[in-house]
Structure formats: structure tokens, C-alpha cells
ModelCIF file with pLDDT and N, C-alpha, C, O atoms, coordinates in Angstrom:
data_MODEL
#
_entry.id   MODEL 
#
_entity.id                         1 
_entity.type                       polymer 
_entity.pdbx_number_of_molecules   1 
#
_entity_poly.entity_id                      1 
_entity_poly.type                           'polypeptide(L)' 
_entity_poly.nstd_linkage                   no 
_entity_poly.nstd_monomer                   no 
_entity_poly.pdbx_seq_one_letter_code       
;(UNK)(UNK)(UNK)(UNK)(UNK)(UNK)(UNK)(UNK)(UNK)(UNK)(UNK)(UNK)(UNK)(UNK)(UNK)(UNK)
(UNK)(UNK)(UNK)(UNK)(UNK)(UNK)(UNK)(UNK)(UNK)(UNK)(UNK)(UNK)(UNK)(UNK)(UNK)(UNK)
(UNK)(UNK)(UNK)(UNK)(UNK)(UNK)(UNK)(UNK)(UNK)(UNK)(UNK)(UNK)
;
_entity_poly.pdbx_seq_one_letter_code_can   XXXXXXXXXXXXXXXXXXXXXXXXXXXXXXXXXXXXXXXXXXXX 
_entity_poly.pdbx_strand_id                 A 
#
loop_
_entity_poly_seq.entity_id 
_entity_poly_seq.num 
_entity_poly_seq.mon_id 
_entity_poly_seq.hetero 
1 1  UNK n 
1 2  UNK n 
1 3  UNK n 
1 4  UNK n 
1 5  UNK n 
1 6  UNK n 
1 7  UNK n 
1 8  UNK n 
1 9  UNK n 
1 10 UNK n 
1 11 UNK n 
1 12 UNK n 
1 13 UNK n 
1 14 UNK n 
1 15 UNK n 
1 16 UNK n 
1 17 UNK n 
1 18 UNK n 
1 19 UNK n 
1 20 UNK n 
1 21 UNK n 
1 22 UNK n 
1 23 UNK n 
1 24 UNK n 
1 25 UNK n 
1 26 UNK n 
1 27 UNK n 
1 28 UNK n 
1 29 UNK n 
1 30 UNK n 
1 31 UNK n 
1 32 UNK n 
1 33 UNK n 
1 34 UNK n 
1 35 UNK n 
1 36 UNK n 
1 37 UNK n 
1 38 UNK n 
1 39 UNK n 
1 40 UNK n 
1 41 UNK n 
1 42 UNK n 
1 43 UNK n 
1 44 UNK n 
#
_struct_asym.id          A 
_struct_asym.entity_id   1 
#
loop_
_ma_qa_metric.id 
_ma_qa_metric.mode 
_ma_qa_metric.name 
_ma_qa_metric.software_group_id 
_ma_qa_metric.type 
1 global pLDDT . pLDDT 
2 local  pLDDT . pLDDT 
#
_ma_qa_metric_global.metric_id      1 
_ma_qa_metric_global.metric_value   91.25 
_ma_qa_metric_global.model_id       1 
_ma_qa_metric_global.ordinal_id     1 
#
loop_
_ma_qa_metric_local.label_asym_id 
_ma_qa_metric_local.label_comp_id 
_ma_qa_metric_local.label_seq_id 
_ma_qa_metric_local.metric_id 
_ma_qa_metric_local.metric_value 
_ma_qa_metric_local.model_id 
_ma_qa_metric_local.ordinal_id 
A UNK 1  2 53.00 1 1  
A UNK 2  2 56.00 1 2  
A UNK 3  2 58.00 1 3  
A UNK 4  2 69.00 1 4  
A UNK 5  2 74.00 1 5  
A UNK 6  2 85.00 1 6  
A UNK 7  2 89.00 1 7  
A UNK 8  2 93.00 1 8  
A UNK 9  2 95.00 1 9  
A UNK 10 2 96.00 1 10 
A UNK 11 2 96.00 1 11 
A UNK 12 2 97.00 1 12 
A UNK 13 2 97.00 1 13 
A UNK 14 2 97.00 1 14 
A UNK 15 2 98.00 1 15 
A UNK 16 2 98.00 1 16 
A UNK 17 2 97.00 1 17 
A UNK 18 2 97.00 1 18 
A UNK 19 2 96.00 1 19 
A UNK 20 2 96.00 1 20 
A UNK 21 2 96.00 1 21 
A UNK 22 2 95.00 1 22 
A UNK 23 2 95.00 1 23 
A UNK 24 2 95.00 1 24 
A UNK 25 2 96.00 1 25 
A UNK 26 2 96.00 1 26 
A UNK 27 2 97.00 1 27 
A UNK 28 2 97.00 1 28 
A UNK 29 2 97.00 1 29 
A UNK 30 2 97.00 1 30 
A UNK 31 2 98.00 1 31 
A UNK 32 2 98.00 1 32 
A UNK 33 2 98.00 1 33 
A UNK 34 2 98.00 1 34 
A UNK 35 2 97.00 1 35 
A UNK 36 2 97.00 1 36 
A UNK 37 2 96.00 1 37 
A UNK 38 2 96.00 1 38 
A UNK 39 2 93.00 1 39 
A UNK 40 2 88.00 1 40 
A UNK 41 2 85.00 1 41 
A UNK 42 2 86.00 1 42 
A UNK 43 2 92.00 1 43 
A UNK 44 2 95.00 1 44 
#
loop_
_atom_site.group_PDB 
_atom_site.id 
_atom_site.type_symbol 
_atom_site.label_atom_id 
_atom_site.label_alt_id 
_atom_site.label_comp_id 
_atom_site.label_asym_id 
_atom_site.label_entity_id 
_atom_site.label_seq_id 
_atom_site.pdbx_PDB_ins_code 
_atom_site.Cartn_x 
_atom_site.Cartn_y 
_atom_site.Cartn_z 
_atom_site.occupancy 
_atom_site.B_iso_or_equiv 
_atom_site.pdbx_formal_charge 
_atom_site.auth_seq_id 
_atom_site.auth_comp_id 
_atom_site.auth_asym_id 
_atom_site.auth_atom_id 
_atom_site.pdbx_PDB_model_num 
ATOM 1   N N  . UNK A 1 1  ? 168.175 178.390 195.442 1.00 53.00 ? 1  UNK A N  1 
ATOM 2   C CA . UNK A 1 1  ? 168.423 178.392 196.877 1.00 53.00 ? 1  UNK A CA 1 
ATOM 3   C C  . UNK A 1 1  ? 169.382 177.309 197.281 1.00 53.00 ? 1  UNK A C  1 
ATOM 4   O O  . UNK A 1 1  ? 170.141 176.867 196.418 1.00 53.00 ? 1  UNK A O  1 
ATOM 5   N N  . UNK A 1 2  ? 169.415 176.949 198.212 1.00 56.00 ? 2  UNK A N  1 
ATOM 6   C CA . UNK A 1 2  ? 170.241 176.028 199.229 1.00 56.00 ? 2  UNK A CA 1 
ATOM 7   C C  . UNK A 1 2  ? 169.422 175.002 199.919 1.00 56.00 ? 2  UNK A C  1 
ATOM 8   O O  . UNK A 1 2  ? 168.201 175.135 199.839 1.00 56.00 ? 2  UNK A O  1 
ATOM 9   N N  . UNK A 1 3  ? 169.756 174.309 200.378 1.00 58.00 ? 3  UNK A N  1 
ATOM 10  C CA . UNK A 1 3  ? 168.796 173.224 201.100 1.00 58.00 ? 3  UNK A CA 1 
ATOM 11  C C  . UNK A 1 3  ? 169.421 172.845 202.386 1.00 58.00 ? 3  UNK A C  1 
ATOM 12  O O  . UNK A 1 3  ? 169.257 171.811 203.035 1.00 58.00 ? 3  UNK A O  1 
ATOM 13  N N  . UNK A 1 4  ? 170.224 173.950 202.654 1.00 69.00 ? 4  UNK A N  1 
ATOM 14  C CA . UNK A 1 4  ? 170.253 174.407 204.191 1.00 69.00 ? 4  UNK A CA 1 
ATOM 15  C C  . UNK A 1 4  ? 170.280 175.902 204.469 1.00 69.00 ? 4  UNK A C  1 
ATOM 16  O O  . UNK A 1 4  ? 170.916 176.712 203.796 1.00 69.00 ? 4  UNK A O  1 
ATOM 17  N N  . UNK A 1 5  ? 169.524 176.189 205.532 1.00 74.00 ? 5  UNK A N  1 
ATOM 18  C CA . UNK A 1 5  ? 168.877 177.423 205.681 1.00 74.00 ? 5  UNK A CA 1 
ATOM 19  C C  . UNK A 1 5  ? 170.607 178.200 206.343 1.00 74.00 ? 5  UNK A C  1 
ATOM 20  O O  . UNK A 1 5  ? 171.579 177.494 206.612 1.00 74.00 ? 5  UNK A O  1 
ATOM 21  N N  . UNK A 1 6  ? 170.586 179.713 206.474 1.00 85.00 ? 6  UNK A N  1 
ATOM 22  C CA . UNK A 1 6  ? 171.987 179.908 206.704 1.00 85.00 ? 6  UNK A CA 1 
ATOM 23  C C  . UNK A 1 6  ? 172.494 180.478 208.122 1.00 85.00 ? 6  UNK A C  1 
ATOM 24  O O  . UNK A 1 6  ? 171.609 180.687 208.952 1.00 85.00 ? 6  UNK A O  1 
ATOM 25  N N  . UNK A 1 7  ? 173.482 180.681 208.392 1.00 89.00 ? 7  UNK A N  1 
ATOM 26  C CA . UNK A 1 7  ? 173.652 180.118 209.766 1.00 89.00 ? 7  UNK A CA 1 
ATOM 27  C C  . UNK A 1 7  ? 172.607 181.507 210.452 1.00 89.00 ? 7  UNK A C  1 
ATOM 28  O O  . UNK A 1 7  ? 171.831 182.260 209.865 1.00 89.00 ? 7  UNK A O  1 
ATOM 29  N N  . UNK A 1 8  ? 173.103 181.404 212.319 1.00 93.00 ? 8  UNK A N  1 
ATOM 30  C CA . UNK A 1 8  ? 172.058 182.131 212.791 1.00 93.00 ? 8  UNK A CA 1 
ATOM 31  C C  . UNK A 1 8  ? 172.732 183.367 212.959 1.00 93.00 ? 8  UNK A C  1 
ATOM 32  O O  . UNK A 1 8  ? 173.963 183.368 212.951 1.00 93.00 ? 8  UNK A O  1 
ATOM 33  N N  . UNK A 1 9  ? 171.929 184.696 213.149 1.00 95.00 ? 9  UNK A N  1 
ATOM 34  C CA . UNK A 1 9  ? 172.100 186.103 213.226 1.00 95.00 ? 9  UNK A CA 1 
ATOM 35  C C  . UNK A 1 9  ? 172.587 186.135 214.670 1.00 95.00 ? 9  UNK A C  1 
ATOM 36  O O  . UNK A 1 9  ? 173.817 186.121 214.612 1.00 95.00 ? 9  UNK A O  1 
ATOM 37  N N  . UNK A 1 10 ? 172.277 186.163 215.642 1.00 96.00 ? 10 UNK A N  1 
ATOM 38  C CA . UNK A 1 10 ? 171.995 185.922 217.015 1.00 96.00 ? 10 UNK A CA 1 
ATOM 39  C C  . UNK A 1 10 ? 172.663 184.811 217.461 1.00 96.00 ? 10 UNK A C  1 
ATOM 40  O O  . UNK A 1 10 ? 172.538 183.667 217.023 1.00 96.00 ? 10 UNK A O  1 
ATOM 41  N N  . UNK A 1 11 ? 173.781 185.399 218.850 1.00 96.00 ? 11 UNK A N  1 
ATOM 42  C CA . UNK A 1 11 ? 174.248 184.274 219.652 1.00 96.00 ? 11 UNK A CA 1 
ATOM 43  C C  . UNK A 1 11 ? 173.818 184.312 220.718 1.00 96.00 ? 11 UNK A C  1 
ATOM 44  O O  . UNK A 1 11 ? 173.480 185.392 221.203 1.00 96.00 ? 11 UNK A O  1 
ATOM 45  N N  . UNK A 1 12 ? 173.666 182.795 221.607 1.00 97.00 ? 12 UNK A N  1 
ATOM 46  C CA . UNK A 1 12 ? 172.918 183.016 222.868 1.00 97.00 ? 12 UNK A CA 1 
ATOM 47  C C  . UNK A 1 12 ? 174.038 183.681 223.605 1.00 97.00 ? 12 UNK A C  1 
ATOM 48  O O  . UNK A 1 12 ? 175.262 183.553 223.609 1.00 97.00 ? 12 UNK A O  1 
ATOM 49  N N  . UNK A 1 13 ? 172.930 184.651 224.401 1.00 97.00 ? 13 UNK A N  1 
ATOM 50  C CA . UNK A 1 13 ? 173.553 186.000 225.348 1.00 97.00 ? 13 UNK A CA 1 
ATOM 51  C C  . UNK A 1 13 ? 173.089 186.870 224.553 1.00 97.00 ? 13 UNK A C  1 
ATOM 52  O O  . UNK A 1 13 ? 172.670 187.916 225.049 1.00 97.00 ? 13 UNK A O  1 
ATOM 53  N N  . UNK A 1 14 ? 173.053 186.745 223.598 1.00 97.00 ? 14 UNK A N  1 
ATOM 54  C CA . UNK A 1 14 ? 173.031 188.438 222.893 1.00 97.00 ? 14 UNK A CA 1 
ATOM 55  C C  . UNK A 1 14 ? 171.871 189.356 223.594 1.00 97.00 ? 14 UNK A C  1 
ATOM 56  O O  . UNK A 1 14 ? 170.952 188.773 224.168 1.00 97.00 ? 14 UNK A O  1 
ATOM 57  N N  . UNK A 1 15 ? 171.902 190.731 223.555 1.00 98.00 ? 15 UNK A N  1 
ATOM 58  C CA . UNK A 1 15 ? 171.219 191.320 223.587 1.00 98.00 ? 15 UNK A CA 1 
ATOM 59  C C  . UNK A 1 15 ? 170.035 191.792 222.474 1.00 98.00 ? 15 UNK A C  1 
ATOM 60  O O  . UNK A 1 15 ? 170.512 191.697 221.343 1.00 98.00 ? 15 UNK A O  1 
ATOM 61  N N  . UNK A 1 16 ? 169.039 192.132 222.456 1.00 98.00 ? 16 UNK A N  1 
ATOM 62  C CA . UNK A 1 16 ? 168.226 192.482 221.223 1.00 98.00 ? 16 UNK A CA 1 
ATOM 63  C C  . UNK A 1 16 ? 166.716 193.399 221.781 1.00 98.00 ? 16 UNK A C  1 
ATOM 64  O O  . UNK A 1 16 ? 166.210 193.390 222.903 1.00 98.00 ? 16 UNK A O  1 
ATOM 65  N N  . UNK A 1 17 ? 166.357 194.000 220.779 1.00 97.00 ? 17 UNK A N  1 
ATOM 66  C CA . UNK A 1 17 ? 165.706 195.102 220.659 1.00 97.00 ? 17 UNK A CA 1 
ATOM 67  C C  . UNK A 1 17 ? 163.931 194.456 220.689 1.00 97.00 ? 17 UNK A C  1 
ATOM 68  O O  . UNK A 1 17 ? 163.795 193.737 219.698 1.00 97.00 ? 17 UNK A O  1 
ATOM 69  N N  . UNK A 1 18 ? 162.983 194.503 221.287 1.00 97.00 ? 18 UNK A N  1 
ATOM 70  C CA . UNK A 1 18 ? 162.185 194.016 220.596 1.00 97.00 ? 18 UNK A CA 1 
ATOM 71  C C  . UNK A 1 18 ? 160.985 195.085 220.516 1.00 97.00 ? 18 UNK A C  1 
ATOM 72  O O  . UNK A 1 18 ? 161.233 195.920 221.386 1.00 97.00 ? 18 UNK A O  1 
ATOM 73  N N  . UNK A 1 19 ? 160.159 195.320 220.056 1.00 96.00 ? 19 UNK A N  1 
ATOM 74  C CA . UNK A 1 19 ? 159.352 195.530 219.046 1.00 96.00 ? 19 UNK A CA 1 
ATOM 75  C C  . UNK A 1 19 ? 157.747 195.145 220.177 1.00 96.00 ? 19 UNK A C  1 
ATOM 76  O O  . UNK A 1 19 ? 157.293 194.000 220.178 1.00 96.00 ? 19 UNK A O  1 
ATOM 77  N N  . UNK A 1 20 ? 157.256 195.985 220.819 1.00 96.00 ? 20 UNK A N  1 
ATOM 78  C CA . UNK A 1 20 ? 155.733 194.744 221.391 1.00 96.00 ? 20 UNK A CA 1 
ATOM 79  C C  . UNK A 1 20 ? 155.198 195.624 222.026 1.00 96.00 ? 20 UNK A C  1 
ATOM 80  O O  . UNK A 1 20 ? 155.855 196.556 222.492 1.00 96.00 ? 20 UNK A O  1 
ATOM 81  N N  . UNK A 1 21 ? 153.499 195.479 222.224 1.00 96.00 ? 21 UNK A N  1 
ATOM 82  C CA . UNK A 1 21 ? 152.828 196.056 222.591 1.00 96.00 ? 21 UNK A CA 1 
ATOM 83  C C  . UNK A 1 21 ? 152.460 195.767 223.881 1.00 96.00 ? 21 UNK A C  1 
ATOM 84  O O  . UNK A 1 21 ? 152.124 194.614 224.151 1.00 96.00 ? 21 UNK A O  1 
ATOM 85  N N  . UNK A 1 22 ? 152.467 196.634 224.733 1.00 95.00 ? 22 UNK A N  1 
ATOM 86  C CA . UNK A 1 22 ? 152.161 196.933 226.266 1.00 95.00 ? 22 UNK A CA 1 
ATOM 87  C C  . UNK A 1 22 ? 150.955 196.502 226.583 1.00 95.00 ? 22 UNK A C  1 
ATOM 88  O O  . UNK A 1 22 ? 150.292 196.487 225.546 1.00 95.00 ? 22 UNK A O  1 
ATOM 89  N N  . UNK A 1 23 ? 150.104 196.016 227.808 1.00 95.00 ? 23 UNK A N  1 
ATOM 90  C CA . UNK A 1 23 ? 148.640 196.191 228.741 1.00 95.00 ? 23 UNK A CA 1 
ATOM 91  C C  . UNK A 1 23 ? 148.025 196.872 228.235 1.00 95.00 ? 23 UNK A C  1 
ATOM 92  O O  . UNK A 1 23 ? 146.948 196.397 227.875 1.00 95.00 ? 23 UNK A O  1 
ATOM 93  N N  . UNK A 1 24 ? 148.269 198.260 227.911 1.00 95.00 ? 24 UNK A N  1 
ATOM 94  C CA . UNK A 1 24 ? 147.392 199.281 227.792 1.00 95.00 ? 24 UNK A CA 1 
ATOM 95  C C  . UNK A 1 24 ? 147.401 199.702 226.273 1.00 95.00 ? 24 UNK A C  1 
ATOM 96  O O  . UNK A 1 24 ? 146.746 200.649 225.838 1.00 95.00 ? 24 UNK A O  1 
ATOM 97  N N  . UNK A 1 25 ? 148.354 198.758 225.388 1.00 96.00 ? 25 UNK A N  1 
ATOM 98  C CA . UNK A 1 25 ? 148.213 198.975 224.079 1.00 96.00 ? 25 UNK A CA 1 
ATOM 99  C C  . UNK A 1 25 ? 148.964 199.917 223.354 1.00 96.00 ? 25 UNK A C  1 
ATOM 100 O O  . UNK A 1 25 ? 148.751 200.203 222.176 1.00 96.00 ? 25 UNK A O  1 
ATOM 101 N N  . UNK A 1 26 ? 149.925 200.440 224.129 1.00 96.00 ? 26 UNK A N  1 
ATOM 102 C CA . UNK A 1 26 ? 151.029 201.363 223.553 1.00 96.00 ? 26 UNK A CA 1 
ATOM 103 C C  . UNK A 1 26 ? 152.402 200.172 222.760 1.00 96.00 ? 26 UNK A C  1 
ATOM 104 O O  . UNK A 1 26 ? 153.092 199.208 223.093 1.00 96.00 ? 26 UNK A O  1 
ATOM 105 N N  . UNK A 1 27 ? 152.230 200.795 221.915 1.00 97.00 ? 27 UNK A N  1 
ATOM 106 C CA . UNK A 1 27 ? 153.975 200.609 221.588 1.00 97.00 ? 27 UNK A CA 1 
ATOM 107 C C  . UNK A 1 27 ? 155.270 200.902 222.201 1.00 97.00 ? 27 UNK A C  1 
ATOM 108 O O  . UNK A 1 27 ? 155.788 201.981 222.487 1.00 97.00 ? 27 UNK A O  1 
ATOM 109 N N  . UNK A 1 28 ? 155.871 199.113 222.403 1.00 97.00 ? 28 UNK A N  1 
ATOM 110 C CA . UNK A 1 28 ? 157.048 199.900 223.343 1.00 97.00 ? 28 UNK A CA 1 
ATOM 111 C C  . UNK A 1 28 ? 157.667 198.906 222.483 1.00 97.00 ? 28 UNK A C  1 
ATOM 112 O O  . UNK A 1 28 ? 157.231 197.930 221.871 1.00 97.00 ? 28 UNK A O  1 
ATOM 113 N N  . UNK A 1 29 ? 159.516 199.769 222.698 1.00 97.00 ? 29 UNK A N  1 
ATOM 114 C CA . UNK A 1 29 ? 160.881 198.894 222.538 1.00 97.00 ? 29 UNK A CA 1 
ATOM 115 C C  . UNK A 1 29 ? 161.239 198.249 223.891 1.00 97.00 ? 29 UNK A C  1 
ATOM 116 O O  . UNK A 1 29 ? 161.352 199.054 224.815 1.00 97.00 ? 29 UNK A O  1 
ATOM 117 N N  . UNK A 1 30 ? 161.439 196.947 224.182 1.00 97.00 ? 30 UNK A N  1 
ATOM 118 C CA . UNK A 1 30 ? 162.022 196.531 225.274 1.00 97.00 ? 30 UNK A CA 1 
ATOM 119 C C  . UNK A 1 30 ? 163.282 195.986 224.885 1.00 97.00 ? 30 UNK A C  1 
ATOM 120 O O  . UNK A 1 30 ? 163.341 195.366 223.824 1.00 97.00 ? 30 UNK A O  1 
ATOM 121 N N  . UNK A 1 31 ? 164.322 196.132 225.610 1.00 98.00 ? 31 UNK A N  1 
ATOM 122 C CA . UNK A 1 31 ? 165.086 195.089 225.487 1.00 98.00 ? 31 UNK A CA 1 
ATOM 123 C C  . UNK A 1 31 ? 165.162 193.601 225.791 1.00 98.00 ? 31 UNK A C  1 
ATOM 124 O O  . UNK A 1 31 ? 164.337 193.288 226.649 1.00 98.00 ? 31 UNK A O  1 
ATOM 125 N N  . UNK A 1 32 ? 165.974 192.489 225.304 1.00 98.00 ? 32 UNK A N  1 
ATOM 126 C CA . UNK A 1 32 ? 165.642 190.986 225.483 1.00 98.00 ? 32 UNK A CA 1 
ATOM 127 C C  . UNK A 1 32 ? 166.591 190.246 225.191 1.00 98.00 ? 32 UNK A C  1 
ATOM 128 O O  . UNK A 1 32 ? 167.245 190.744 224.275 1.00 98.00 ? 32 UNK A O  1 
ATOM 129 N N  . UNK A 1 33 ? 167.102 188.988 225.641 1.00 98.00 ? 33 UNK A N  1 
ATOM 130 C CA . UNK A 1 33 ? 168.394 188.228 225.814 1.00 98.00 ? 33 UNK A CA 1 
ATOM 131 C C  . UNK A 1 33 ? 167.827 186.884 225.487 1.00 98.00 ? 33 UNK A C  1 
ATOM 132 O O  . UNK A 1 33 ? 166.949 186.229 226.047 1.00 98.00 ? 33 UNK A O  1 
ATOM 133 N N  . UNK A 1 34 ? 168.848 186.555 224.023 1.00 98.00 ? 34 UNK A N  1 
ATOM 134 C CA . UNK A 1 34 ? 168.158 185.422 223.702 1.00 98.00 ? 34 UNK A CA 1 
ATOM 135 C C  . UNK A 1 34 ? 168.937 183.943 224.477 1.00 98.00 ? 34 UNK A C  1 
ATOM 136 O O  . UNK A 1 34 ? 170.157 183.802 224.556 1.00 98.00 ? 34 UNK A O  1 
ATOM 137 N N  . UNK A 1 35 ? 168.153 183.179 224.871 1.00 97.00 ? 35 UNK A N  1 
ATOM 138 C CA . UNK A 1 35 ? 168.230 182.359 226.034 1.00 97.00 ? 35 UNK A CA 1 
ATOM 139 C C  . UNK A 1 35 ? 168.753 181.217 225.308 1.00 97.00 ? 35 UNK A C  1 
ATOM 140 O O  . UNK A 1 35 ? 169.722 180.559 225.687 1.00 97.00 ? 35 UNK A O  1 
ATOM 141 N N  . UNK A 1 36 ? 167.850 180.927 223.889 1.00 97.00 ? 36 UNK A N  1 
ATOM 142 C CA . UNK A 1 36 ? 168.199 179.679 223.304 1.00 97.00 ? 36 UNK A CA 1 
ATOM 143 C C  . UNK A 1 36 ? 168.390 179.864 221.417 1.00 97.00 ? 36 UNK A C  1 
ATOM 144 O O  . UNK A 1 36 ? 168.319 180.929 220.804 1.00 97.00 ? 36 UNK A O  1 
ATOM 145 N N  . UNK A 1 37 ? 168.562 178.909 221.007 1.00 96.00 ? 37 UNK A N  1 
ATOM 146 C CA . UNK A 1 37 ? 168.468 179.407 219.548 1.00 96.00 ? 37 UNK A CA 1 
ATOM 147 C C  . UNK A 1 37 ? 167.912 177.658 218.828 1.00 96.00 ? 37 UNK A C  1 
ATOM 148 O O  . UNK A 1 37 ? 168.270 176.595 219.336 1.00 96.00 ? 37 UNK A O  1 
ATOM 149 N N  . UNK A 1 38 ? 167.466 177.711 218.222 1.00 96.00 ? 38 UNK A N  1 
ATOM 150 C CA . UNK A 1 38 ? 167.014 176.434 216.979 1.00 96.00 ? 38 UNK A CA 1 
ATOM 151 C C  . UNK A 1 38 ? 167.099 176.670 215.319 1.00 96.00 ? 38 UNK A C  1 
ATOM 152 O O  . UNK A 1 38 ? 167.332 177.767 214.811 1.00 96.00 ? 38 UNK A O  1 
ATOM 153 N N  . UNK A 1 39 ? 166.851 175.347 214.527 1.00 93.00 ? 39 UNK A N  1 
ATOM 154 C CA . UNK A 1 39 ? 167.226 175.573 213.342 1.00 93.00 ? 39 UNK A CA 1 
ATOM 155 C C  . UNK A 1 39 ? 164.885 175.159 213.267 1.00 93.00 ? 39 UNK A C  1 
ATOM 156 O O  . UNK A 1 39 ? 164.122 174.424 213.893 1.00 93.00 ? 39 UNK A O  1 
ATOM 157 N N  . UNK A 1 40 ? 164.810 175.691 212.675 1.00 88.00 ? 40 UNK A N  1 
ATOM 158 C CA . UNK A 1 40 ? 163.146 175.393 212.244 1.00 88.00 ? 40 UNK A CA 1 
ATOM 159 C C  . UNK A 1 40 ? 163.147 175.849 210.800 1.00 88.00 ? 40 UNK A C  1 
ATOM 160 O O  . UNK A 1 40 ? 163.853 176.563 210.087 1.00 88.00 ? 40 UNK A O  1 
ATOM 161 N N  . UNK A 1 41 ? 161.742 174.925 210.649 1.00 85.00 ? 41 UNK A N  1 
ATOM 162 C CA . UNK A 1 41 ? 161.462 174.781 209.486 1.00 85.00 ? 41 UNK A CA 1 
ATOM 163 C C  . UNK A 1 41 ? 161.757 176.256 208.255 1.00 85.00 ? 41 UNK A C  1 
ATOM 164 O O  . UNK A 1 41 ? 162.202 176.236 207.107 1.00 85.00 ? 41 UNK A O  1 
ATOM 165 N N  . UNK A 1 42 ? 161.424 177.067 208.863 1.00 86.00 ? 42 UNK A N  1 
ATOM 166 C CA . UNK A 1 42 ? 161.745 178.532 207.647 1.00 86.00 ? 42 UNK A CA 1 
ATOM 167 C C  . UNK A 1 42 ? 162.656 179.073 207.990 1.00 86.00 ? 42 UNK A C  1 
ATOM 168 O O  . UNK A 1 42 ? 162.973 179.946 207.182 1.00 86.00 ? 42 UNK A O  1 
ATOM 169 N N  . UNK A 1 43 ? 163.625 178.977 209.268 1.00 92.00 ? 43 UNK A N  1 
ATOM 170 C CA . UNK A 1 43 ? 164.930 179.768 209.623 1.00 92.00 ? 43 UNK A CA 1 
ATOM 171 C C  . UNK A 1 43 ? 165.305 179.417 211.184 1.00 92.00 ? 43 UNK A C  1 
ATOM 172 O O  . UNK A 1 43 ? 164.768 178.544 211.867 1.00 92.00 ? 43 UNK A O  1 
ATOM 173 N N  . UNK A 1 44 ? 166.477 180.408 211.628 1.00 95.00 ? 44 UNK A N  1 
ATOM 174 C CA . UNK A 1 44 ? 165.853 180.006 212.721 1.00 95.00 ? 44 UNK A CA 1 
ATOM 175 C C  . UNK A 1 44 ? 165.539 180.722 214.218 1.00 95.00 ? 44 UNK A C  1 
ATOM 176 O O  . UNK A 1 44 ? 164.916 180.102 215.081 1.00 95.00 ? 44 UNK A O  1 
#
């Protein structure tokens, strides 16, 4: 490996898909705008 993790997928603004479960427990796609970005411990 490397001993720096590699750069990020995602620029802030982007748009993205997410994946999450509703109130009532359904599966939904929402869309979502990433606001910020960080480097953390496993990625980022």
C-alpha cells in the first residue's frame, strides 16, 4: 500500500445518489450535495 490514502472521489458541490431508508421503512434513492469533504482515518 501507500501511507497516504488517495485523493477524493467527490468535489464539494457535487451531486450524489444516496441509498436510505424512509419513516415508514421503504427504500428510497434520494439525491444529496456534498457540503464538505475530509481526509479520515480509512478514507475520506
Amino acid at each position: 500500500g501507500s501511507d497516504q490514502i488517495p485523493g477524493p472521489k467527490y468535489d464539494v458541490g457535487a451531486q450524489v445518489e444516496l441509498k436510505l431508508t424512509n419513516k415508514e421503512g421503504i427504500a428510497v434513492t434520494v439525491p444529496g450535495f456534498i457540503d464538505e469533504r475530509k481526509a479520515g482515518a480509512t478514507g475520506w
